[in-house]
N, C-alpha and C. Protein backbone atom coordinates (compact mmCIF):
# COMPACT_ATOMS: atom_id res chain seq x y z
N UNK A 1 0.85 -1.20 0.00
CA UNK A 1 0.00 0.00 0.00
C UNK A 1 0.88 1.24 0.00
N UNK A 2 0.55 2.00 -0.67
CA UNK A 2 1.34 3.70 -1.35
C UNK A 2 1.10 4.31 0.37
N UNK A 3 1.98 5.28 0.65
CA UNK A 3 1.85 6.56 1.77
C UNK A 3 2.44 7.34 1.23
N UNK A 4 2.15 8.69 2.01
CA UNK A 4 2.32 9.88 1.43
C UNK A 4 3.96 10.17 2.58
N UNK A 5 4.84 10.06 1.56
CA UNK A 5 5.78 10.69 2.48
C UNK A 5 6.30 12.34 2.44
N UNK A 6 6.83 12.97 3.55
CA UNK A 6 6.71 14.38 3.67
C UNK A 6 8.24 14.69 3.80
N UNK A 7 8.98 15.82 2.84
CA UNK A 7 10.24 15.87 3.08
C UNK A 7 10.27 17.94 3.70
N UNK A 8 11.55 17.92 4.41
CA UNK A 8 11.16 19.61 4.94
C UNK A 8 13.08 19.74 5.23
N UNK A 9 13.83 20.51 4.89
CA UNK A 9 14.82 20.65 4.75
C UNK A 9 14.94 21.33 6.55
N UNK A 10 16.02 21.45 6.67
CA UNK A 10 16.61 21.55 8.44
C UNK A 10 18.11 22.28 8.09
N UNK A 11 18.67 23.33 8.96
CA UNK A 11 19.84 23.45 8.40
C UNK A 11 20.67 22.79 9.53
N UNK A 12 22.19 22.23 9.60
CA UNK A 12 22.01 21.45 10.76
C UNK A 12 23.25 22.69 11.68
N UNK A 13 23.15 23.95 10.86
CA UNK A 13 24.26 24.61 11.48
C UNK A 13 23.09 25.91 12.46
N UNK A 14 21.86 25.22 12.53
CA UNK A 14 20.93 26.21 13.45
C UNK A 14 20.57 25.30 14.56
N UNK A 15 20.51 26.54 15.59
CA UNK A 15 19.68 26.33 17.05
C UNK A 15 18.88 25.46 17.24
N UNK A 16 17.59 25.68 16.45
CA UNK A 16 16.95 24.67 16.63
C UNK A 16 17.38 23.27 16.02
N UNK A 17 18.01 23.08 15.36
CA UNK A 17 18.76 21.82 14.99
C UNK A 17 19.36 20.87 16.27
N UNK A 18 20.34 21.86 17.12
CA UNK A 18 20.89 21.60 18.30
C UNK A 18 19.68 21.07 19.35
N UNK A 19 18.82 21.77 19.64
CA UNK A 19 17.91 21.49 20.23
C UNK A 19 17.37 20.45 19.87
N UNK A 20 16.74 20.30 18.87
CA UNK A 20 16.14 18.70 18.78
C UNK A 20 16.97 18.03 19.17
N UNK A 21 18.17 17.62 18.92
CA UNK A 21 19.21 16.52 18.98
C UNK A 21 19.44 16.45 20.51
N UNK A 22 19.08 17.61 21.25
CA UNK A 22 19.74 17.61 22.64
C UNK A 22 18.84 17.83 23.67
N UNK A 23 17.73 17.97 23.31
CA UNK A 23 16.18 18.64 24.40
C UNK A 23 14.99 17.52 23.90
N UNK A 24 14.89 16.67 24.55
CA UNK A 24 13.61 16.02 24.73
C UNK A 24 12.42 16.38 23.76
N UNK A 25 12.08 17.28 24.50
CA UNK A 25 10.76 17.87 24.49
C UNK A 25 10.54 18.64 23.27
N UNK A 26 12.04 18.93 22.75
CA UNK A 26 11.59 19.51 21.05
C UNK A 26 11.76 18.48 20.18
N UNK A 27 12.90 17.30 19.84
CA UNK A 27 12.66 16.20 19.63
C UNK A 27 10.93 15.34 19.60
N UNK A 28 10.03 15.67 20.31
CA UNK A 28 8.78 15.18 20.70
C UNK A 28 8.08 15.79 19.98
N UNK A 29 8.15 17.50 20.00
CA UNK A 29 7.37 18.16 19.30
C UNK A 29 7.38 17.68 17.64
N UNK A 30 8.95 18.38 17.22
CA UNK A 30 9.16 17.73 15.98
C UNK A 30 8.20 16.42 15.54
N UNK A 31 8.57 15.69 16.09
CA UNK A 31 8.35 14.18 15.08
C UNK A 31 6.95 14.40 15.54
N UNK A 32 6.17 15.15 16.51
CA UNK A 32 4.68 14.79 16.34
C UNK A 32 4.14 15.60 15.94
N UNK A 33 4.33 17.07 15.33
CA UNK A 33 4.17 18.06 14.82
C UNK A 33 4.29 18.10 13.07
N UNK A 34 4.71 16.87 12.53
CA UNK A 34 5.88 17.24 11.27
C UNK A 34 4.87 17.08 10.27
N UNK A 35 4.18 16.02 10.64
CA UNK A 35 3.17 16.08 9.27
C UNK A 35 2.01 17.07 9.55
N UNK A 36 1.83 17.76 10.06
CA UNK A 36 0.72 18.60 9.59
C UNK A 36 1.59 20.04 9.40
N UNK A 37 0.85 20.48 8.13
CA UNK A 37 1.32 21.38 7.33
C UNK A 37 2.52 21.65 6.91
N UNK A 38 3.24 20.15 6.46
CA UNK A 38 4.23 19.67 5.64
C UNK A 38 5.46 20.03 6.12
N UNK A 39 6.12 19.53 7.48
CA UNK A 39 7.18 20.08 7.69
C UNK A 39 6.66 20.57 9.32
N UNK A 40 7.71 21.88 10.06
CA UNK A 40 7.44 21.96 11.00
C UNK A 40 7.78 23.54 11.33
N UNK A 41 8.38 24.61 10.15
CA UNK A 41 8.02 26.01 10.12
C UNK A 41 7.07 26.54 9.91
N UNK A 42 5.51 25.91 9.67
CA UNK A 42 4.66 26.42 9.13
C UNK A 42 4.14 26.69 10.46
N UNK A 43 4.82 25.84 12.18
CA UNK A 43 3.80 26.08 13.13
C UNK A 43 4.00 27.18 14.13
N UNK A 44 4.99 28.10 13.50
CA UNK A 44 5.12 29.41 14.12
C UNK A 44 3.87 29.95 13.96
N UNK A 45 3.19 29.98 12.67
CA UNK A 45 1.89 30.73 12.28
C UNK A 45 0.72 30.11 13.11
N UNK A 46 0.46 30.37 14.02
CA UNK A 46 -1.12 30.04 15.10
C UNK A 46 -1.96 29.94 14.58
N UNK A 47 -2.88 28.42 14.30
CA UNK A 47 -4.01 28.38 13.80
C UNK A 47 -5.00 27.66 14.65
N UNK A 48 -6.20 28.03 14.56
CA UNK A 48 -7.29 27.33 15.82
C UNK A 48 -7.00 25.86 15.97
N UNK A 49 -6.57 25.23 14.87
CA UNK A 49 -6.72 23.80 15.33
C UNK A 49 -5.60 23.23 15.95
N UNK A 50 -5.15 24.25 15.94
CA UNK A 50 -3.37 24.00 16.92
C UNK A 50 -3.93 23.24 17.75
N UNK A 51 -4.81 23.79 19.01
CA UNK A 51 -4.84 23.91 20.57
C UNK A 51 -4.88 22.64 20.45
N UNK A 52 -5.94 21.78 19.66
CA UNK A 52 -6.55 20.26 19.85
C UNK A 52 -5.32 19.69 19.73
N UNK A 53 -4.52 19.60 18.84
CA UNK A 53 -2.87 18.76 18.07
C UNK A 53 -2.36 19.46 18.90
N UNK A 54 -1.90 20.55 20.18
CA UNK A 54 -1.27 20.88 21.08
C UNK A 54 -1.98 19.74 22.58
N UNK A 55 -3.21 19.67 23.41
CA UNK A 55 -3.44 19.34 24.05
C UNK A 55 -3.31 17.34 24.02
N UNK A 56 -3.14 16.88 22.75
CA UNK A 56 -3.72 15.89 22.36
C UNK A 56 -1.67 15.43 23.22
N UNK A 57 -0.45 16.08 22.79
CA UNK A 57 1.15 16.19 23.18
C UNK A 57 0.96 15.84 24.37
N UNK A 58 0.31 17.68 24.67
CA UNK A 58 0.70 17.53 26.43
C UNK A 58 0.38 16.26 27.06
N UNK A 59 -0.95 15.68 27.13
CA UNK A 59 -2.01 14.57 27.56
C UNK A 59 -0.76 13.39 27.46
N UNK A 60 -0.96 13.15 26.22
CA UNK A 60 -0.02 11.91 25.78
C UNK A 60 1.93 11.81 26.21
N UNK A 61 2.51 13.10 25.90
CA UNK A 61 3.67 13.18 26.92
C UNK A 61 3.46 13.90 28.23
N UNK A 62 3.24 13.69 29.12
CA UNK A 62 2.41 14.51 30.23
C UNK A 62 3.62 14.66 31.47
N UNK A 63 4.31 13.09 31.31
CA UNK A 63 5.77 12.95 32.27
C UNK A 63 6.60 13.65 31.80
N UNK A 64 6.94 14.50 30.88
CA UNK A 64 7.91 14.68 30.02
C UNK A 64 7.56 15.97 29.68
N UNK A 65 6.62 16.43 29.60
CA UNK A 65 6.18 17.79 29.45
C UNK A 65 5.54 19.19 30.65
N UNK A 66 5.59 17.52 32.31
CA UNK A 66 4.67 18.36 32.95
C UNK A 66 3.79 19.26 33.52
N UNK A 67 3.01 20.28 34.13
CA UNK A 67 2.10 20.79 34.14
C UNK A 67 2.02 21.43 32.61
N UNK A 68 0.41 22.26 33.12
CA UNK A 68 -0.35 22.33 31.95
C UNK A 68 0.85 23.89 31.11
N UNK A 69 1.02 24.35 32.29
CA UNK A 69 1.70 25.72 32.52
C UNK A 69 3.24 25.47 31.74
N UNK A 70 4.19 24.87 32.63
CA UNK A 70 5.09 24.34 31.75
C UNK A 70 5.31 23.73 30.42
N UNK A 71 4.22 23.18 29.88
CA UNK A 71 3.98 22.56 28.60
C UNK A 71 3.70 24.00 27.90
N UNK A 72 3.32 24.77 28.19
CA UNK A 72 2.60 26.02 27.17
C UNK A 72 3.68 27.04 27.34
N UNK A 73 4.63 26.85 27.94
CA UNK A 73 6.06 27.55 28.22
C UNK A 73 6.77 26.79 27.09
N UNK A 74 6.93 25.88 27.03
CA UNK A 74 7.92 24.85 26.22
C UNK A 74 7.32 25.53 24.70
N UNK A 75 6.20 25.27 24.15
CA UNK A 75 5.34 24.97 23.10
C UNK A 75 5.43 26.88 22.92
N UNK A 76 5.71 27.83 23.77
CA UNK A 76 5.45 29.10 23.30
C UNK A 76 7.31 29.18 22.70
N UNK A 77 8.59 28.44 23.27
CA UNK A 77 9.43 28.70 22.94
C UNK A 77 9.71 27.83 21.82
N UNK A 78 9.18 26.80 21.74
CA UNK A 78 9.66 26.19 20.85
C UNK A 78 9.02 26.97 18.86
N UNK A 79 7.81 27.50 19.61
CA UNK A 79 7.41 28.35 18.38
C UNK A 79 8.33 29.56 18.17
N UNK A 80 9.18 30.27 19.20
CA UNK A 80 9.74 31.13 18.95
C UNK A 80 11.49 30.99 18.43
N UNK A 81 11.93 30.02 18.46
CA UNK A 81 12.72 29.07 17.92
C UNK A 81 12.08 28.90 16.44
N UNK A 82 11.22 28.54 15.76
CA UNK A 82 10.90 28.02 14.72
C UNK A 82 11.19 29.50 14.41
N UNK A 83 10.64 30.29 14.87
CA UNK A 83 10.04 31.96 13.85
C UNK A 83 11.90 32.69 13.87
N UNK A 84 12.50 32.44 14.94
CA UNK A 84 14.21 32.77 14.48
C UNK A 84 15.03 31.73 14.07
N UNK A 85 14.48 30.45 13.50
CA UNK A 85 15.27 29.87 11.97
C UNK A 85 14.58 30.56 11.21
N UNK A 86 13.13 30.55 11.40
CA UNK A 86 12.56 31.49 9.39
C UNK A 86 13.66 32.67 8.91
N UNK A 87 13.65 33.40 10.50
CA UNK A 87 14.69 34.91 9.87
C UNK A 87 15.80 34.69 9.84
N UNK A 88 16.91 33.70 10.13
CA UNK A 88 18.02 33.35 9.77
C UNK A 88 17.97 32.51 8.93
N UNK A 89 17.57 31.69 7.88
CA UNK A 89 17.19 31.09 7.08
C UNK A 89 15.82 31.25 6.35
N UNK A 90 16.22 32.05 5.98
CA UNK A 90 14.75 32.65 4.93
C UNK A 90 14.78 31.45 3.48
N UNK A 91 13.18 31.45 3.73
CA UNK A 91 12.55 30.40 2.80
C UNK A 91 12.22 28.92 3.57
N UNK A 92 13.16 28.94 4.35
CA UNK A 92 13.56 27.47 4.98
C UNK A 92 11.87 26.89 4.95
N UNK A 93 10.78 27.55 5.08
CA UNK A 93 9.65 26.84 5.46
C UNK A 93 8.86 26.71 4.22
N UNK A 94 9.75 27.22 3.15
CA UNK A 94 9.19 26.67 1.75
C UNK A 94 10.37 25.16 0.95
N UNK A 95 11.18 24.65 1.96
CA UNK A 95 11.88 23.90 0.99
C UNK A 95 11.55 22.89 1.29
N UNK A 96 10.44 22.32 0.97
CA UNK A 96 9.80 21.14 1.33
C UNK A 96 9.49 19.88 -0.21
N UNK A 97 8.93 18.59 0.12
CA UNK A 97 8.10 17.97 -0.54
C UNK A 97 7.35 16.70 -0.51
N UNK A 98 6.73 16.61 -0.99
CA UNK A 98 6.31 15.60 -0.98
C UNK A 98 5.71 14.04 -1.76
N UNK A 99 5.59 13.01 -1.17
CA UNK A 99 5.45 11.69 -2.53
C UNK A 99 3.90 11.70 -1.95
N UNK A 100 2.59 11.82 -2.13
CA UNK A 100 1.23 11.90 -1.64
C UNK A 100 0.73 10.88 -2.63
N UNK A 101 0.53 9.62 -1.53
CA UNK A 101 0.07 8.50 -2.12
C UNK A 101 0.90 8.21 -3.65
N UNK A 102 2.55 8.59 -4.25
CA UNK A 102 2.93 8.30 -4.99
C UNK A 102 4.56 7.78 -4.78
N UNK A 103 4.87 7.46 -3.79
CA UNK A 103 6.17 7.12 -3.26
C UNK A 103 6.81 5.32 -4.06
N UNK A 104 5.70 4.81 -3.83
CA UNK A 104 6.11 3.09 -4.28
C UNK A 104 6.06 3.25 -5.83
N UNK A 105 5.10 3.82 -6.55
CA UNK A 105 5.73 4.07 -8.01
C UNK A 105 7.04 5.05 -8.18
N UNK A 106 7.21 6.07 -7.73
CA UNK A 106 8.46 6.65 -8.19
C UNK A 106 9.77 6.24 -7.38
N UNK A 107 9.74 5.48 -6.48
CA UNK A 107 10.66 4.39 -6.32
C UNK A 107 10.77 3.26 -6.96
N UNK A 108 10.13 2.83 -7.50
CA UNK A 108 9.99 1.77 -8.42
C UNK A 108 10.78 2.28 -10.01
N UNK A 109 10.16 3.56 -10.54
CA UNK A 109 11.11 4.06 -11.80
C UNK A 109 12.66 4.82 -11.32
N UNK A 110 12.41 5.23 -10.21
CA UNK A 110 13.80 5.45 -10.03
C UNK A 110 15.02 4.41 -10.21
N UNK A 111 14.08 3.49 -9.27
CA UNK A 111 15.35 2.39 -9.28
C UNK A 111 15.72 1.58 -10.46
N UNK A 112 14.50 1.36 -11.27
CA UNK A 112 14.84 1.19 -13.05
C UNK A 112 15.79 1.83 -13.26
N UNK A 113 15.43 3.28 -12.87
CA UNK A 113 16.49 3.89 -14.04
C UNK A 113 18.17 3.97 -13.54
N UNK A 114 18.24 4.01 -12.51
CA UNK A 114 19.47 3.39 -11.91
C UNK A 114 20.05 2.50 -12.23
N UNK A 115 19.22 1.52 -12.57
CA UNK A 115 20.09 0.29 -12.53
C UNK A 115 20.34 0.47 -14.21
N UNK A 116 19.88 0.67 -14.79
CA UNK A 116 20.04 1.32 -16.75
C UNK A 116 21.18 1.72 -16.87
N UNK A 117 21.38 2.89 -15.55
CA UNK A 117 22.50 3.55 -15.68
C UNK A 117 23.80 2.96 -15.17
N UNK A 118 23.71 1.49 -14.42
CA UNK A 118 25.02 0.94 -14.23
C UNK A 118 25.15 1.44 -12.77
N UNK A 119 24.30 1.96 -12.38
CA UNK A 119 24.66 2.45 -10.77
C UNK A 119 24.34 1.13 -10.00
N UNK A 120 25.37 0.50 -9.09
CA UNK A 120 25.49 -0.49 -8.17
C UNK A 120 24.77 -0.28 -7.06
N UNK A 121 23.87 -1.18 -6.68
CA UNK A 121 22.52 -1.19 -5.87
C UNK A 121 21.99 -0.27 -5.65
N UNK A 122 21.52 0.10 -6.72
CA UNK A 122 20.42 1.23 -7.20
C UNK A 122 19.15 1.08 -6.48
N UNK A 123 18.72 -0.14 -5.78
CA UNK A 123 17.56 -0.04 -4.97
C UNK A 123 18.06 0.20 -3.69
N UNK A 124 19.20 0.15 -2.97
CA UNK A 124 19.68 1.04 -1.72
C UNK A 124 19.84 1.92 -1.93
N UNK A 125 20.27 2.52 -3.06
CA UNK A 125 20.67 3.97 -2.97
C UNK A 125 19.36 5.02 -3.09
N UNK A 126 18.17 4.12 -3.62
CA UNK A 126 17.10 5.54 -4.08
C UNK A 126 16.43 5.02 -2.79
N UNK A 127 16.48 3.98 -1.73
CA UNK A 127 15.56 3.65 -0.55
C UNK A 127 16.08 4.56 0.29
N UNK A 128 17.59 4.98 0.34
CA UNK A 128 18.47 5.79 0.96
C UNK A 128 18.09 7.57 0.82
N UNK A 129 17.82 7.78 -0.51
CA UNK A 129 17.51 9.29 -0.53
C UNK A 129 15.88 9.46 -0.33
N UNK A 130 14.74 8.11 -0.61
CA UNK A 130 13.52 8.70 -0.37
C UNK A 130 13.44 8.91 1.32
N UNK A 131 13.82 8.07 2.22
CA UNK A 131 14.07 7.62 3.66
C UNK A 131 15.11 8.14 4.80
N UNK A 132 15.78 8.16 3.97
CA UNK A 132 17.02 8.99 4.67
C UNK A 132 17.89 7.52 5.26
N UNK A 133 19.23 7.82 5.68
CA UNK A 133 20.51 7.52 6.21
C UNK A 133 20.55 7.48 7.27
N UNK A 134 19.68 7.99 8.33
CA UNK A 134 19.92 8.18 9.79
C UNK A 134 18.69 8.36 10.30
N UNK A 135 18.36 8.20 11.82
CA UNK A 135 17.24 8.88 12.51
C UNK A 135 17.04 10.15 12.94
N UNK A 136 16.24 10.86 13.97
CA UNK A 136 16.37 11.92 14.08
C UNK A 136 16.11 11.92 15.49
N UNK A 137 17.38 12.62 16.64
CA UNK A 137 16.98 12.33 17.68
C UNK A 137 17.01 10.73 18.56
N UNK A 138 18.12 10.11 17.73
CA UNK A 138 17.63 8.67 18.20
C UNK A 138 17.62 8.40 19.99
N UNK A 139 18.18 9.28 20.45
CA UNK A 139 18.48 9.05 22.20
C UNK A 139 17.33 9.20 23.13
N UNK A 140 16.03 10.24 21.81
CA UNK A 140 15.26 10.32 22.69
C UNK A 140 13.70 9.48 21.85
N UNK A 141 14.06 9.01 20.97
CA UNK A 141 13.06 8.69 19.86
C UNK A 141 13.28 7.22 19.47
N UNK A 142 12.23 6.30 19.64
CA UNK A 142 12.61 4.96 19.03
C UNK A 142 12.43 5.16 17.25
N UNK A 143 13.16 4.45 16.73
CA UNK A 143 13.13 4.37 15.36
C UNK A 143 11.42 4.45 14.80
N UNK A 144 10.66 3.82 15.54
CA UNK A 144 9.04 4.08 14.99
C UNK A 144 8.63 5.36 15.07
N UNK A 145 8.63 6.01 16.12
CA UNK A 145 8.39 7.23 16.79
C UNK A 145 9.27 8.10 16.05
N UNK A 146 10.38 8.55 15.30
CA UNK A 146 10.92 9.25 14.96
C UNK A 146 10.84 9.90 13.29
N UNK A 147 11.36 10.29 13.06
CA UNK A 147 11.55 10.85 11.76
C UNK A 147 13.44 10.46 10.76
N UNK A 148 12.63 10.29 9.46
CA UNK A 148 14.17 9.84 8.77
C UNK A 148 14.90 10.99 8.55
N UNK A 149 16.13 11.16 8.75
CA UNK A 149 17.09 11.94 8.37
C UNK A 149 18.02 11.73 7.38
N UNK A 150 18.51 12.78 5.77
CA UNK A 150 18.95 12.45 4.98
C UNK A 150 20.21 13.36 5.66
N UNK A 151 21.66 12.96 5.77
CA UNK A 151 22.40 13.32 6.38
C UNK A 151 22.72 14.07 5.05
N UNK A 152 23.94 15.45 5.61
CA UNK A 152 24.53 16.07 4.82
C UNK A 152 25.06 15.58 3.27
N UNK A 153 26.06 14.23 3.76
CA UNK A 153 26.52 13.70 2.50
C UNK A 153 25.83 13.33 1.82
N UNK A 154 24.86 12.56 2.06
CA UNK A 154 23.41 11.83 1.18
C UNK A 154 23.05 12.93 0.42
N UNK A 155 22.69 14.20 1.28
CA UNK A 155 22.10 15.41 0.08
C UNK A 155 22.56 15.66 -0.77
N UNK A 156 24.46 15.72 -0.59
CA UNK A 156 25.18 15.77 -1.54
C UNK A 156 25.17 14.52 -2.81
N UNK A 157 25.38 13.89 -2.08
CA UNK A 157 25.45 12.42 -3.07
C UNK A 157 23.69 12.45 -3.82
N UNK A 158 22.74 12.64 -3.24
CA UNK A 158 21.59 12.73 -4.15
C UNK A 158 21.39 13.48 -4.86
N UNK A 159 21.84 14.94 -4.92
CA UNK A 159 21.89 15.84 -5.84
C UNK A 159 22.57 15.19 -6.97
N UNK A 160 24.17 14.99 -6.85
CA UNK A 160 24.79 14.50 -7.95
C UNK A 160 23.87 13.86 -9.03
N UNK A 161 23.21 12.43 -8.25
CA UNK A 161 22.43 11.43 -8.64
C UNK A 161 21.82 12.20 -9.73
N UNK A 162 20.46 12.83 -9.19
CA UNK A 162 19.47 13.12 -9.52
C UNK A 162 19.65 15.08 -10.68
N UNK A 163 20.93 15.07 -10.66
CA UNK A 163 21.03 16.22 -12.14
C UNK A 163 20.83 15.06 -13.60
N UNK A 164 21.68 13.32 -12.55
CA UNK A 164 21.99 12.87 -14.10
C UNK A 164 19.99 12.45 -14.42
N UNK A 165 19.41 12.28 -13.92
CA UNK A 165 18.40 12.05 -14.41
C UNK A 165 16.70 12.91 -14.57
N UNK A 166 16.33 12.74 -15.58
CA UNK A 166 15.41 13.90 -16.48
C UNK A 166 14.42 13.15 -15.79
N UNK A 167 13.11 14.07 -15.15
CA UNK A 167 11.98 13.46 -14.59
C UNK A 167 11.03 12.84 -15.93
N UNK A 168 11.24 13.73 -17.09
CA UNK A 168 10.32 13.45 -18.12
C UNK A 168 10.28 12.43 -18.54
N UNK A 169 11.14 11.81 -18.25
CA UNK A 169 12.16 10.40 -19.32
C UNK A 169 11.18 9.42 -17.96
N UNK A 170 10.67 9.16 -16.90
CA UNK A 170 10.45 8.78 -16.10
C UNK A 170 8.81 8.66 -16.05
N UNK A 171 7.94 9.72 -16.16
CA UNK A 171 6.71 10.30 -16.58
C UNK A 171 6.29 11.26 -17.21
N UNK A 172 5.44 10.65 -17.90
CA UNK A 172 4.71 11.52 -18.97
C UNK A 172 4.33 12.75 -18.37
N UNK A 173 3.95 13.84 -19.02
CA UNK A 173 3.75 15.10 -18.74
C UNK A 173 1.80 14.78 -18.97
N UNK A 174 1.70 14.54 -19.44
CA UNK A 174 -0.08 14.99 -19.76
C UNK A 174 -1.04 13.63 -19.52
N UNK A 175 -0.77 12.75 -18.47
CA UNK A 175 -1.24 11.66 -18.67
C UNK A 175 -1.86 11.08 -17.11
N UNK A 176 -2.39 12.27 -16.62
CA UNK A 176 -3.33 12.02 -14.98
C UNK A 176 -2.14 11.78 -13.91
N UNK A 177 -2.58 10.44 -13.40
CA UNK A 177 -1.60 9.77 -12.73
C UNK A 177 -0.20 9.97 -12.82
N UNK A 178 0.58 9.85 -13.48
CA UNK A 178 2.01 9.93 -14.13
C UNK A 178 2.24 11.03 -14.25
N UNK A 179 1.38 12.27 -14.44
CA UNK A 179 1.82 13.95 -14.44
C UNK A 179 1.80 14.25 -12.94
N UNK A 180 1.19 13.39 -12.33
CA UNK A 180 1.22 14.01 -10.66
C UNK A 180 2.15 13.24 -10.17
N UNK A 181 2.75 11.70 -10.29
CA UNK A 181 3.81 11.47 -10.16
C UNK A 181 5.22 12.23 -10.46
N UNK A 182 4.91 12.87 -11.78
CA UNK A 182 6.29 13.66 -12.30
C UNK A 182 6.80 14.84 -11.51
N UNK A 183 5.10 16.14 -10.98
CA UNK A 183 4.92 17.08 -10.56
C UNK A 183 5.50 16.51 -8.62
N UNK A 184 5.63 15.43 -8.77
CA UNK A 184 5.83 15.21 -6.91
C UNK A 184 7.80 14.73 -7.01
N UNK A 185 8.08 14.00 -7.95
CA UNK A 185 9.24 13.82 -8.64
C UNK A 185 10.32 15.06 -8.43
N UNK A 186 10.00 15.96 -9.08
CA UNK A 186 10.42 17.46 -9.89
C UNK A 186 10.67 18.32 -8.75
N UNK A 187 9.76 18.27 -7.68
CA UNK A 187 9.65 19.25 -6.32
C UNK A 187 10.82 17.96 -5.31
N UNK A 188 10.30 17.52 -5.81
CA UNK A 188 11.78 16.58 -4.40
C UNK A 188 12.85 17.12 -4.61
N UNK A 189 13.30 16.57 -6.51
CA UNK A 189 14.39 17.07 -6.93
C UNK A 189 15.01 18.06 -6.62
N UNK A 190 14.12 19.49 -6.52
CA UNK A 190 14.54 20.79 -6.70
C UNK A 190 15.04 20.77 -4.87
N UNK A 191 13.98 19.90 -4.18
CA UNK A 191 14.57 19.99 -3.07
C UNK A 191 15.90 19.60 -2.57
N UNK A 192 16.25 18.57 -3.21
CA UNK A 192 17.45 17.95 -2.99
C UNK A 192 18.37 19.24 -3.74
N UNK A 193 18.52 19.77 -4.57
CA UNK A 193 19.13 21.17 -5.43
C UNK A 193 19.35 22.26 -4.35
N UNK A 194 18.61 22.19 -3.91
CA UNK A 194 18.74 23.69 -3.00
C UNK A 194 19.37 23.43 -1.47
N UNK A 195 18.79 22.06 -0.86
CA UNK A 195 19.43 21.69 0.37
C UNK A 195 21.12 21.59 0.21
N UNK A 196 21.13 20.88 -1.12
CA UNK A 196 22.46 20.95 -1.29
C UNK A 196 23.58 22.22 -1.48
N UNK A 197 22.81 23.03 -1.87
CA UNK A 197 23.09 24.48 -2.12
C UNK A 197 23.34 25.18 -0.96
N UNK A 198 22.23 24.51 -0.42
CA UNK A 198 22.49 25.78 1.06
C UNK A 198 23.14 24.91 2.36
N UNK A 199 23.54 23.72 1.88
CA UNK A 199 24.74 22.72 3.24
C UNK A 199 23.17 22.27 4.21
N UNK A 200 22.19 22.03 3.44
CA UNK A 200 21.20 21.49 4.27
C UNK A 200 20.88 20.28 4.42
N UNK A 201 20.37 19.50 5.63
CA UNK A 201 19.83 18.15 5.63
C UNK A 201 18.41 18.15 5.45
N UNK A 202 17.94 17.27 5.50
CA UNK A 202 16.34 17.14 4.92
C UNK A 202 15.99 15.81 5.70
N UNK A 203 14.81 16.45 6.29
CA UNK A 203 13.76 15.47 7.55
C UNK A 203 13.05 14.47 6.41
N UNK A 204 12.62 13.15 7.01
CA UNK A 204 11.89 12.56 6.06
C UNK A 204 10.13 12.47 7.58
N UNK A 205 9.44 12.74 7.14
CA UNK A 205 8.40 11.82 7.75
C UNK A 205 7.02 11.18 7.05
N UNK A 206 7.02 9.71 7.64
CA UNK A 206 5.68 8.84 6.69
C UNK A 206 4.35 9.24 7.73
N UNK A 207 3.58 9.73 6.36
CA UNK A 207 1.90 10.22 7.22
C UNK A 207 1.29 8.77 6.82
């Protein structure tokens, strides 16, 4: 069965970077925060349905987050953390993408086309850039509970990859299915282009 996987670039030379890796409680937020609204800069911006996907944390990490007071201390800094990566990394909350219900087909032509090209285990290497190389947070996060991390070099090494290959050559442009495969294809790509550009890693998480 297809899932929609969600990619959101991270720079790993920012604060909040440090923090996840080293604070509990943002580690927690992250990975339970990540899939809604694609990534996890979009949740500086306050929207009503926060409170419910905020109370639903506290409840469920409750040892770890204690009182109601302290939890809404944590959750007011950790938003203010998100809103000073936006201004030291401008855009950062647009370099995202995603495979939405199209991940097992364009892993499937990727790895065709890999292996065409003579690239040696071409199905590790494209399981490696849709998934990532590492966990995120593993000290405080079991591998289920967490989020995939495409480490620095991987970004590098997937960029390389992915200049040598044309999305078109992969899917058709005008043909339903296969144009929204291409259109989910094309935005990864560019993502992997720019993370690499800017020395960034890139979060993976499965909704």
């Amino acid at each position: 069965m297809s899932v929609s996987v969600i990619y959101s670039a991270i720079p790993p030379s920012s604060t909040i970077y440090r923090r996840i890796q080293t604070e509990k409680v943002f580690s927690i937020l992250v990975a339970y925060l990540f899939s809604y609204g694609c990534g996890i800069f979009h949740f500086c911006d306050e929207h009503e349905e926060d409170d419910e996907i905020l109370e639903d944390i506290i409840e469920r990490y409750q040892d770890t987050f204690g009182s109601t007071l302290e939890a809404e201390e944590i959750i007011a800094e950790f938003r203010s953390e998100l809103m000073r990566t936006r201004q030291a990394y401008p855009e950062i909350e647009n370099r995202t993408a995603m495979f939405e219900q199209s991940s097992v087909e364009i892993k499937k032509r990727l790895s065709q086309e890999l292996s065409r090209m003579k690239v040696a285990d071409a199905n590790k290497i494209v399981e490696r850039l849709m998934f990532g190389d590492k966990t995120l947070a593993p000290n405080f996060l079991s591998e289920e509970d967490s989020l995939g991390l495409i480490s620095r070099d991987l970004v590098s090494q997937g960029a390389r990859i992915l200049r040598q290959i044309d999305p078109e050559m992969l899917f058709a442009k005008d043909e339903g299915w296969e144009e929204l495969c291409l259109d989910h294809l094309k935005r990864w790509r560019t993502l992997y282009f720019s993370a690499d550009e800017k020395n960034e890693e890139i979060l993976v998480g499965i909704d």
